[in-house]
Protein backbone atom coordinates (compact mmCIF):
# COMPACT_ATOMS: atom_id res chain seq x y z
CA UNK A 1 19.62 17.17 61.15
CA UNK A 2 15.94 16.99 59.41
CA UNK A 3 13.69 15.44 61.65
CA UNK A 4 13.02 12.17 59.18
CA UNK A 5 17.00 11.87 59.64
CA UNK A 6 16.65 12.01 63.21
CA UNK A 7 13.79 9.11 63.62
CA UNK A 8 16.09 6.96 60.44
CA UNK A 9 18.65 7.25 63.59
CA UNK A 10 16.60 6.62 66.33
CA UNK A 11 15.16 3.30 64.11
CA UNK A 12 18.70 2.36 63.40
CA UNK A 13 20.04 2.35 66.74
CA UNK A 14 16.94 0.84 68.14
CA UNK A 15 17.01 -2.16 65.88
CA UNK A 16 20.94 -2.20 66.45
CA UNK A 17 21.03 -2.47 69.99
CA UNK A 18 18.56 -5.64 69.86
CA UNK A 19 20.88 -7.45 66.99
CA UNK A 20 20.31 -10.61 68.91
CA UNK A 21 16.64 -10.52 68.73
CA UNK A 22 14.93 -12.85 66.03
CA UNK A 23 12.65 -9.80 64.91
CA UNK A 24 15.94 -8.00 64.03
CA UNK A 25 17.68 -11.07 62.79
CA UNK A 26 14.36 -11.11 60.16
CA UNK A 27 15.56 -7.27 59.66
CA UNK A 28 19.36 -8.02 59.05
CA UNK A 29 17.66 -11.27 56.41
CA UNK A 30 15.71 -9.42 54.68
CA UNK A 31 18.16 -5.98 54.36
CA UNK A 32 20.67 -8.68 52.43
CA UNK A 33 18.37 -9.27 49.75
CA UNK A 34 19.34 -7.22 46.59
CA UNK A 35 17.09 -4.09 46.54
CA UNK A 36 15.97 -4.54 50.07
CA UNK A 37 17.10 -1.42 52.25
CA UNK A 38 17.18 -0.44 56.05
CA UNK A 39 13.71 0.77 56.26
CA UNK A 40 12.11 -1.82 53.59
CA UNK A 41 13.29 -4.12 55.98
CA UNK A 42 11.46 -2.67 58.97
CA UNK A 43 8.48 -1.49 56.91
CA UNK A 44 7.99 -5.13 55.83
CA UNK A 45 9.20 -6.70 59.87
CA UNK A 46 6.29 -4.65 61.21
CA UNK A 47 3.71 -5.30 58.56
CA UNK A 48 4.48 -9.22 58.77
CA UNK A 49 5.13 -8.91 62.84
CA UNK A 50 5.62 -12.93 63.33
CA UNK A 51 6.61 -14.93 60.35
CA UNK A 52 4.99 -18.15 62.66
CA UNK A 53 1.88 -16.84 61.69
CA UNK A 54 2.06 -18.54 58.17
CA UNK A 55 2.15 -22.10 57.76
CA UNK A 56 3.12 -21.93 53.83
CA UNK A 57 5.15 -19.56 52.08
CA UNK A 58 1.50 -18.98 49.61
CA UNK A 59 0.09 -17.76 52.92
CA UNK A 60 2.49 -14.87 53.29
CA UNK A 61 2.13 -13.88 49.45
CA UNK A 62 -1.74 -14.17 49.95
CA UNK A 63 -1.08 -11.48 52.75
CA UNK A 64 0.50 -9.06 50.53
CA UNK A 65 -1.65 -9.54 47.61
CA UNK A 66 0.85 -10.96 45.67
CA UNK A 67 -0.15 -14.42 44.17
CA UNK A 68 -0.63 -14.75 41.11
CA UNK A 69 -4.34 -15.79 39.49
CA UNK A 70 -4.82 -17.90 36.13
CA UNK A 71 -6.51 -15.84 33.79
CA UNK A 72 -7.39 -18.69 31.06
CA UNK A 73 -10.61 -20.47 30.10
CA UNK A 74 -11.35 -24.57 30.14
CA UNK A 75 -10.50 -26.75 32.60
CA UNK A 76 -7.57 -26.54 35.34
């Protein structure tokens, strides 16, 4: 087994035998979003760490760079 297999394993069973944790229950949300995999999941879990550390939704895509920006002149 390569060695990027083994740690996949060791992150799977890790996160699987804490399935009642509400870090992992973020995991198991986010994996059942279409396109969303296993270790986009954690990536994204461990970049974020708590999600009570946004008040608003724009706050979290502020984070991540995300938000769009109006690119128009006059007045808004």
């Amino acid at each position: 087994m390569s060695r990027s297999r083994a740690s996949l394993k060791l992150m799977n069973d890790i996160v699987s035998a804490n399935d009642d944790e509400a870090f992992v229950k973020h995991i198991r949300l986010l994996e059942s979003m279409k396109g969303i995999g296993f270790l986009s999941a954690v990536s994204l879990m461990c970049e974020i760490g708590d999600f009570a550390a946004f008040k608003k939704a724009k706050q979290l895509i502020g984070y991540f760079g995300i938000d769009p920006s109006v690119n128009q002149s006059g007045n808004f």
